[in-house]
PDB file of N, CA and C in Angstrom:
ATOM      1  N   UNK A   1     -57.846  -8.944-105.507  1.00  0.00           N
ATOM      2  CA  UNK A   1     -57.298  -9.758-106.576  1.00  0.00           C
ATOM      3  C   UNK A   1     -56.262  -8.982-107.374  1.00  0.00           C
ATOM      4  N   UNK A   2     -56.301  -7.813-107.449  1.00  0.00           N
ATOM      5  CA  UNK A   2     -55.552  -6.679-108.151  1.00  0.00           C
ATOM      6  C   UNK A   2     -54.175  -6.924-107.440  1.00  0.00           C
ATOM      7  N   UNK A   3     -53.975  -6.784-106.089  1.00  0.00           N
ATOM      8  CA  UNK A   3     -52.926  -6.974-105.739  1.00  0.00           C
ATOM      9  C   UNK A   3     -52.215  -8.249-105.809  1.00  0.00           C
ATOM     10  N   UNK A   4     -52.651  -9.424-106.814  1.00  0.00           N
ATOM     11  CA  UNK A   4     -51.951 -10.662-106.673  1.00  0.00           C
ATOM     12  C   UNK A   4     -51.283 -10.627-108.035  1.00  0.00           C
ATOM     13  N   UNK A   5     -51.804  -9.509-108.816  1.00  0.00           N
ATOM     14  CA  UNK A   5     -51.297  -9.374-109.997  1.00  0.00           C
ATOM     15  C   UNK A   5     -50.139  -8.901-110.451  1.00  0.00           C
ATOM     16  N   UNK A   6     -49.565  -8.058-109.326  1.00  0.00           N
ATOM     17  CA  UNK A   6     -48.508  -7.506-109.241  1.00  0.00           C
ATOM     18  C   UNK A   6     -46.981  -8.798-109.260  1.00  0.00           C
ATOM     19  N   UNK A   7     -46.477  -8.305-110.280  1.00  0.00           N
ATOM     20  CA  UNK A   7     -45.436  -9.484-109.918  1.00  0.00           C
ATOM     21  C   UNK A   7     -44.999  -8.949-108.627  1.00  0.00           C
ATOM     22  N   UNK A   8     -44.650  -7.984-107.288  1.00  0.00           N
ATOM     23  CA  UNK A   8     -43.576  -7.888-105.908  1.00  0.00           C
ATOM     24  C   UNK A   8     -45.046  -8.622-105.350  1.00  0.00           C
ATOM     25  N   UNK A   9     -46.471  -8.551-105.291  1.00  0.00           N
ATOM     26  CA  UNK A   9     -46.929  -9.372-104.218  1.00  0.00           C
ATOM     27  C   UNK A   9     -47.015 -10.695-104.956  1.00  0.00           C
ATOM     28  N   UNK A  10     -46.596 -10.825-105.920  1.00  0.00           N
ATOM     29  CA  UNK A  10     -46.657 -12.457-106.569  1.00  0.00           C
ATOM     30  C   UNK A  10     -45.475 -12.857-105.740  1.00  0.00           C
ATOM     31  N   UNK A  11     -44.442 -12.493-106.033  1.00  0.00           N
ATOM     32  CA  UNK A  11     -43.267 -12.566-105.113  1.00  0.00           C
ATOM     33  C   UNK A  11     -43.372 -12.975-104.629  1.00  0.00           C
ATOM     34  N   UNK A  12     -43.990 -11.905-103.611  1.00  0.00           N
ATOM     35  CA  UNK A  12     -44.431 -12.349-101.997  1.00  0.00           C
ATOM     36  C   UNK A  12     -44.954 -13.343-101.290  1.00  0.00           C
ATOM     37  N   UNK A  13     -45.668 -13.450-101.864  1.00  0.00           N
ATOM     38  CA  UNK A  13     -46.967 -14.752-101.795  1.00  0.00           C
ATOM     39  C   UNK A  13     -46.098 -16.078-101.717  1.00  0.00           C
ATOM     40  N   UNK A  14     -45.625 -15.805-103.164  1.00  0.00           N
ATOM     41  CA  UNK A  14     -44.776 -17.023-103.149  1.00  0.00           C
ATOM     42  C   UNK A  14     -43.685 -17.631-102.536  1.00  0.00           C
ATOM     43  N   UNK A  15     -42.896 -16.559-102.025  1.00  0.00           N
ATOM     44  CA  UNK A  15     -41.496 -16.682-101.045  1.00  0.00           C
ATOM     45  C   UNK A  15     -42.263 -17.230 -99.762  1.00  0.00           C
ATOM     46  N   UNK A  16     -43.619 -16.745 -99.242  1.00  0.00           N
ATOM     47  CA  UNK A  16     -44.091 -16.632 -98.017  1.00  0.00           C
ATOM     48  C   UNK A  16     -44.625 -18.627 -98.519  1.00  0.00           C
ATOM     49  N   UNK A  17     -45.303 -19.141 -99.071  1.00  0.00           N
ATOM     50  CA  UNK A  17     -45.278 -20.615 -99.016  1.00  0.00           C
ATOM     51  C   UNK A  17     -44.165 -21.257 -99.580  1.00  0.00           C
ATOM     52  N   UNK A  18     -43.553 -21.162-100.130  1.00  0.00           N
ATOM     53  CA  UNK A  18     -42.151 -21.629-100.272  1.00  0.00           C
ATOM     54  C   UNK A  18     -41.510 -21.667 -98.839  1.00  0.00           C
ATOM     55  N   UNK A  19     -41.699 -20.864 -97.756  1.00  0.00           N
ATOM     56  CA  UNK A  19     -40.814 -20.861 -97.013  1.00  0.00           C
ATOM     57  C   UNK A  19     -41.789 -21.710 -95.654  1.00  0.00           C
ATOM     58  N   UNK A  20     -43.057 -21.862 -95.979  1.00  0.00           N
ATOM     59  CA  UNK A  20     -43.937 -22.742 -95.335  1.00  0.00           C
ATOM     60  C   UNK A  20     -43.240 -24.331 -95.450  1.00  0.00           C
ATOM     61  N   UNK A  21     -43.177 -24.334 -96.671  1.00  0.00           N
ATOM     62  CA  UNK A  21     -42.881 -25.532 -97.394  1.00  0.00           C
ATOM     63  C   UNK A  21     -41.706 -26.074 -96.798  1.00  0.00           C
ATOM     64  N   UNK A  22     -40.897 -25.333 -97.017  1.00  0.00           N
ATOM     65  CA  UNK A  22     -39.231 -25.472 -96.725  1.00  0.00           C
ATOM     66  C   UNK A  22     -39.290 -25.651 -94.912  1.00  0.00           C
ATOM     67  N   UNK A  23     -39.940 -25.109 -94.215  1.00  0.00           N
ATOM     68  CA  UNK A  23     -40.029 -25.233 -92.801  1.00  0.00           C
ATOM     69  C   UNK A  23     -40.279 -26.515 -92.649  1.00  0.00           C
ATOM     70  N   UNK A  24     -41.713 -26.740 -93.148  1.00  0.00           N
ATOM     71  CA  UNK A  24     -42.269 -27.926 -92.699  1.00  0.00           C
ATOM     72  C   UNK A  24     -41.322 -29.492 -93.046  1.00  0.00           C
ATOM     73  N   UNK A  25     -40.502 -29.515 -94.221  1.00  0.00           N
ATOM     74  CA  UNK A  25     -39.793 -30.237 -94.572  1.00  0.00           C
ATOM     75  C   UNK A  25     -38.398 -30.477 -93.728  1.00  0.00           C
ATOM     76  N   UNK A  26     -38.060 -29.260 -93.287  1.00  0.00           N
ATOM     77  CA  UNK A  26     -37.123 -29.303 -91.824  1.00  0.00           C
ATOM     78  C   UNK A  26     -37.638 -30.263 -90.602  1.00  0.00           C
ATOM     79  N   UNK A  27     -38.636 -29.639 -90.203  1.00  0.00           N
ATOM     80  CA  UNK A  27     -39.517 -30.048 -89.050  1.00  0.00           C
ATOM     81  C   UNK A  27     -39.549 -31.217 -89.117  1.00  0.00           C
ATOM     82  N   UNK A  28     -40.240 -31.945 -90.705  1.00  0.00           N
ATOM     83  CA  UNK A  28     -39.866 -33.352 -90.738  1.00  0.00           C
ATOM     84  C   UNK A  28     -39.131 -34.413 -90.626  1.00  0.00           C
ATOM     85  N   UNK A  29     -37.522 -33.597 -90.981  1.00  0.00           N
ATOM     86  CA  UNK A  29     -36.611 -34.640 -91.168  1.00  0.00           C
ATOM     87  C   UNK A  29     -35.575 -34.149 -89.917  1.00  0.00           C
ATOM     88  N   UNK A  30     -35.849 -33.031 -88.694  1.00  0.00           N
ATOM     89  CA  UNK A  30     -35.758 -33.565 -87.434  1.00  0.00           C
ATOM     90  C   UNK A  30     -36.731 -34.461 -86.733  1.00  0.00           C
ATOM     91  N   UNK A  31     -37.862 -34.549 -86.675  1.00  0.00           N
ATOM     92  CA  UNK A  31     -38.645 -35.464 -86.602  1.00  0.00           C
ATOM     93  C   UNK A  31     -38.480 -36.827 -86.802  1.00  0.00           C
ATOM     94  N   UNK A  32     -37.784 -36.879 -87.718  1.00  0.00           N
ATOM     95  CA  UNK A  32     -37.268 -38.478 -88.392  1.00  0.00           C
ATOM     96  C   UNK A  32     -35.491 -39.029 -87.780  1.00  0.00           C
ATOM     97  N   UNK A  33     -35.218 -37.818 -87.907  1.00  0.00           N
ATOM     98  CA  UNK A  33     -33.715 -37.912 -87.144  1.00  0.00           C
ATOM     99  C   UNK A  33     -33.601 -38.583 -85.619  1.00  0.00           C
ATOM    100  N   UNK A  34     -34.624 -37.500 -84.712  1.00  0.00           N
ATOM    101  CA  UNK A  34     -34.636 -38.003 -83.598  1.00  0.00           C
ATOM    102  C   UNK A  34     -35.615 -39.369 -83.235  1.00  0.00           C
ATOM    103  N   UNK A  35     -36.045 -39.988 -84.099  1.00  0.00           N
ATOM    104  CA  UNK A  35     -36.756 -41.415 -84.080  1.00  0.00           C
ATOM    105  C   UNK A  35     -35.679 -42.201 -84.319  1.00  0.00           C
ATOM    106  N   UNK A  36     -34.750 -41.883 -85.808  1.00  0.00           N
ATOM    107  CA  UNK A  36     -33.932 -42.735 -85.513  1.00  0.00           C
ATOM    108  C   UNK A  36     -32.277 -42.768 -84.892  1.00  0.00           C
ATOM    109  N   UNK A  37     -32.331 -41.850 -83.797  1.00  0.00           N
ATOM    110  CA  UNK A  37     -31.475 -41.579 -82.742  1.00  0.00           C
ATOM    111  C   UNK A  37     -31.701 -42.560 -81.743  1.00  0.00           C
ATOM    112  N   UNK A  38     -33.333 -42.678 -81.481  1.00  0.00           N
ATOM    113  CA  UNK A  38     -33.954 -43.210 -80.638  1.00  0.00           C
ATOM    114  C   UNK A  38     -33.765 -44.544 -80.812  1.00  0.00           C
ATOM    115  N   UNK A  39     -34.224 -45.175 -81.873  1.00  0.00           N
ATOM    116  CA  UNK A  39     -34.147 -46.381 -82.736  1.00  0.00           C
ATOM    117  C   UNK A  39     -32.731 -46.884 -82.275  1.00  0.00           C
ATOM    118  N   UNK A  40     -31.634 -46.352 -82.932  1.00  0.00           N
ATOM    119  CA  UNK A  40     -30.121 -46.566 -82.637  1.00  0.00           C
ATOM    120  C   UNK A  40     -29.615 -46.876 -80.982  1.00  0.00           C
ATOM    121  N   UNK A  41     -30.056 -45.958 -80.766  1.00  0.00           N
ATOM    122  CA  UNK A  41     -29.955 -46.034 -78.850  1.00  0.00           C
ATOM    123  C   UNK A  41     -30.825 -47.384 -77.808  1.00  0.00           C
ATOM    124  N   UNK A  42     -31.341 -47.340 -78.730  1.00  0.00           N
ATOM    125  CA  UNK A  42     -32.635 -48.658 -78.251  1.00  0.00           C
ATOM    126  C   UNK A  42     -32.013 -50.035 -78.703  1.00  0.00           C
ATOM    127  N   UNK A  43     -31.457 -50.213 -79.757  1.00  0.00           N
ATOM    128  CA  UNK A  43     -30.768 -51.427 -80.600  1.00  0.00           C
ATOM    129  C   UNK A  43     -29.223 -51.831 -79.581  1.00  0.00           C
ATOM    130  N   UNK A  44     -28.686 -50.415 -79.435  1.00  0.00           N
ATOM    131  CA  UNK A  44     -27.886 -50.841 -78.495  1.00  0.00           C
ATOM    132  C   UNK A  44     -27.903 -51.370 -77.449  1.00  0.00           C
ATOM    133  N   UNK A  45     -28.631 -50.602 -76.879  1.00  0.00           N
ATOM    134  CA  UNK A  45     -29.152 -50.791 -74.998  1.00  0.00           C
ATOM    135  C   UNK A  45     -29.343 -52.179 -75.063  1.00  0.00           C
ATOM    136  N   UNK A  46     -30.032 -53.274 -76.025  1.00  0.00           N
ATOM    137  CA  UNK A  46     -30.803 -54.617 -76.231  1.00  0.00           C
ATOM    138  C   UNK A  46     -29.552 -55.118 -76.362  1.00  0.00           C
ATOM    139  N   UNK A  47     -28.661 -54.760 -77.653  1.00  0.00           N
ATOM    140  CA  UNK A  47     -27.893 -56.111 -77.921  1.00  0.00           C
ATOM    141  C   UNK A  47     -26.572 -56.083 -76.378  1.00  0.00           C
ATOM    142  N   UNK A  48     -26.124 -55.020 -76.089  1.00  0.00           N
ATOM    143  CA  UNK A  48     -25.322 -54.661 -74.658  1.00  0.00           C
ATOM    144  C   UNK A  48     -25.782 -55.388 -72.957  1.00  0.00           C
ATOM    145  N   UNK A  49     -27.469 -55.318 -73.172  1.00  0.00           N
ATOM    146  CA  UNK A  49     -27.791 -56.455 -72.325  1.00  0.00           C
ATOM    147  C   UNK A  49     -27.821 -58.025 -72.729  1.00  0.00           C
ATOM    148  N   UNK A  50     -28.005 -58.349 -73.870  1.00  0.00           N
ATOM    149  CA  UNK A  50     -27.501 -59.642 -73.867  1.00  0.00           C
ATOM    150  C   UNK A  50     -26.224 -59.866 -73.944  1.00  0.00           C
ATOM    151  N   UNK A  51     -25.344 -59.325 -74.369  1.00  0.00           N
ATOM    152  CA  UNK A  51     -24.039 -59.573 -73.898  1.00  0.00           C
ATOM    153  C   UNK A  51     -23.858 -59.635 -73.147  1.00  0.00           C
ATOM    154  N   UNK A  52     -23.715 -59.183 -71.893  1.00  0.00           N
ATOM    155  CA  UNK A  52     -23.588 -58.755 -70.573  1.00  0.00           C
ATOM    156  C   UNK A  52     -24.075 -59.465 -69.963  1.00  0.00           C
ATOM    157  N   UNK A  53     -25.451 -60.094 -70.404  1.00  0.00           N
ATOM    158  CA  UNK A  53     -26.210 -61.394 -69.420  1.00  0.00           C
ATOM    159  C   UNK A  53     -25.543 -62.779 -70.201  1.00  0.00           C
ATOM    160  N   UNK A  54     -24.730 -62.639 -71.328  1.00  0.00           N
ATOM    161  CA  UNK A  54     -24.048 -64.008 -71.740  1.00  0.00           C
ATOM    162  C   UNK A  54     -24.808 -64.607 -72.315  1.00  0.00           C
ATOM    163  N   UNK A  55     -26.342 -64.190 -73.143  1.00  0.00           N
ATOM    164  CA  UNK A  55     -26.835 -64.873 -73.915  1.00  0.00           C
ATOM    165  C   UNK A  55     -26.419 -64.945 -75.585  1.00  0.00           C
ATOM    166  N   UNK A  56     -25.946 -63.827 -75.621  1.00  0.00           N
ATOM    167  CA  UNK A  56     -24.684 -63.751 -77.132  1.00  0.00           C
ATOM    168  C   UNK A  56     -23.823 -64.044 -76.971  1.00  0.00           C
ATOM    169  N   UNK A  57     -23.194 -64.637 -77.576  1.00  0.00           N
ATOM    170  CA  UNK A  57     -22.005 -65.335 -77.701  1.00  0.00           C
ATOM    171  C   UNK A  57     -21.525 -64.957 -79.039  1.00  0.00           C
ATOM    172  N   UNK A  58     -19.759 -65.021 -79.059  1.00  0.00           N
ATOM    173  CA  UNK A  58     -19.317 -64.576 -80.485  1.00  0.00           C
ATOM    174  C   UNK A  58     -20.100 -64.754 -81.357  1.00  0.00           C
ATOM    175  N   UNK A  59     -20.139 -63.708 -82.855  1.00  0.00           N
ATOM    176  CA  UNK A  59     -20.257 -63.914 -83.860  1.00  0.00           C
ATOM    177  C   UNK A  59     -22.406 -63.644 -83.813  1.00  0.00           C
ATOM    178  N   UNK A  60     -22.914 -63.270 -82.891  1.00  0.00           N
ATOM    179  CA  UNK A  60     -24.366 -63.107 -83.118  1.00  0.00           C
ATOM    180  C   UNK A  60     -24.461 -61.823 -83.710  1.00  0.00           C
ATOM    181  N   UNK A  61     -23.206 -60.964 -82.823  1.00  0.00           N
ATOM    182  CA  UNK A  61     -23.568 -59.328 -83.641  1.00  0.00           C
ATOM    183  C   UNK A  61     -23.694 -59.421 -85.383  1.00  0.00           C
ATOM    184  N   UNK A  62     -22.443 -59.592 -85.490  1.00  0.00           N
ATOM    185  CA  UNK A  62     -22.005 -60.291 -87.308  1.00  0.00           C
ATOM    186  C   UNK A  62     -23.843 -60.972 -87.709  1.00  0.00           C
ATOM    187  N   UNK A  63     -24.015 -62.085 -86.939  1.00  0.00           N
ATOM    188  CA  UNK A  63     -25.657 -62.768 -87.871  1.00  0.00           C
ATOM    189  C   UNK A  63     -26.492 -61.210 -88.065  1.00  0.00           C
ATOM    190  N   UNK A  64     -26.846 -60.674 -86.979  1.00  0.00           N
ATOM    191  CA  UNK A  64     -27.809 -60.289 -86.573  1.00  0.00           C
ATOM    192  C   UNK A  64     -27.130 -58.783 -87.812  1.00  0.00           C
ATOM    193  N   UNK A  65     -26.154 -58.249 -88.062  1.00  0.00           N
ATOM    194  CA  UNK A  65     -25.764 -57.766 -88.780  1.00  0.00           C
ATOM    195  C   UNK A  65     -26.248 -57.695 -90.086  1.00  0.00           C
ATOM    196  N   UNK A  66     -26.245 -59.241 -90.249  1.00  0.00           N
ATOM    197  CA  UNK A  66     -26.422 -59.741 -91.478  1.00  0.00           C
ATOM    198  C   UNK A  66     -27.598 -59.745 -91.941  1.00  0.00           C
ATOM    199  N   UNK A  67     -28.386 -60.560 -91.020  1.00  0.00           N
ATOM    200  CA  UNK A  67     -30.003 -60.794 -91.129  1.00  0.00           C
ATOM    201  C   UNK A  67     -30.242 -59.292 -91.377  1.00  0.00           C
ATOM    202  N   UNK A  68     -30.263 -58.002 -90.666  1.00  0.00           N
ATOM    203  CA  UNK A  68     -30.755 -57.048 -90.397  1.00  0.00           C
ATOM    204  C   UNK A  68     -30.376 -56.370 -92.229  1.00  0.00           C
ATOM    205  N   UNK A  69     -29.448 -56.431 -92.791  1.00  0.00           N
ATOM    206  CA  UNK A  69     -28.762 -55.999 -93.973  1.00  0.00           C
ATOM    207  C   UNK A  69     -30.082 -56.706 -95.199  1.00  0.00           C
ATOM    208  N   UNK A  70     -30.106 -58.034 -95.080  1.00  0.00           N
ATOM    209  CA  UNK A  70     -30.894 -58.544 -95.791  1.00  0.00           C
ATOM    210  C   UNK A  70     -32.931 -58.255 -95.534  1.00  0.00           C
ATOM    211  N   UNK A  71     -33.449 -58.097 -94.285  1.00  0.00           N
ATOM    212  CA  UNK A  71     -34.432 -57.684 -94.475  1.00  0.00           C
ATOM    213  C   UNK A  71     -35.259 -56.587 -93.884  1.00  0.00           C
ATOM    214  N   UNK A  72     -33.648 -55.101 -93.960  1.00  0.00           N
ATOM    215  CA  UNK A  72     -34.179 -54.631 -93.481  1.00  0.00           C
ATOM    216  C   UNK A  72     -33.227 -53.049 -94.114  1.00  0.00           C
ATOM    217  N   UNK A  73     -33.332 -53.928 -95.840  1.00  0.00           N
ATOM    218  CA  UNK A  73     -31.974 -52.845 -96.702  1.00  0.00           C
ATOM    219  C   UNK A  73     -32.168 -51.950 -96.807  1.00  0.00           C
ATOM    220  N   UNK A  74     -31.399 -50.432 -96.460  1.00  0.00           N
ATOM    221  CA  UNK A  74     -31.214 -49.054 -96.779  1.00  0.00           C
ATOM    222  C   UNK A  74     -30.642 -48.727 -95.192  1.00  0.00           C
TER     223      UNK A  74
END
């Protein structure tokens, strides 16, 4: 306990979960990145086959744009 008293291993201690912290918060928001890489790549692939099979027709990207803006904001 003597040695936590020291402010250089207080320091220490502290730089050493701070930098736990700071990792894990990385880790997370590649984690989240590549979901929504995935997400993005997946939305395409869908709306590119209905085009392509001619079930969209002008102006669905624009709705679907739209709809998506309204319940699905940020």
């Amino acid at each position: 306990m003597n040695d936590l008293r020291s402010g250089t291993s207080l320091d220490s201690a502290f730089n050493e979960i701070t930098q736990l912290i700071v990792t894990a918060r990385q880790r997370a928001m590649q984690a989240v990145n590549t979901e929504l890489i995935e997400l993005h790549w997946q939305v395409g692939a869908y709306i590119s086959r209905k085009i392509e099979a001619a079930e969209w027709g002008d102006g669905v990207v624009a709705q679907l744009a739209s709809h998506l803006a309204c319940t699905q904001p940020g």
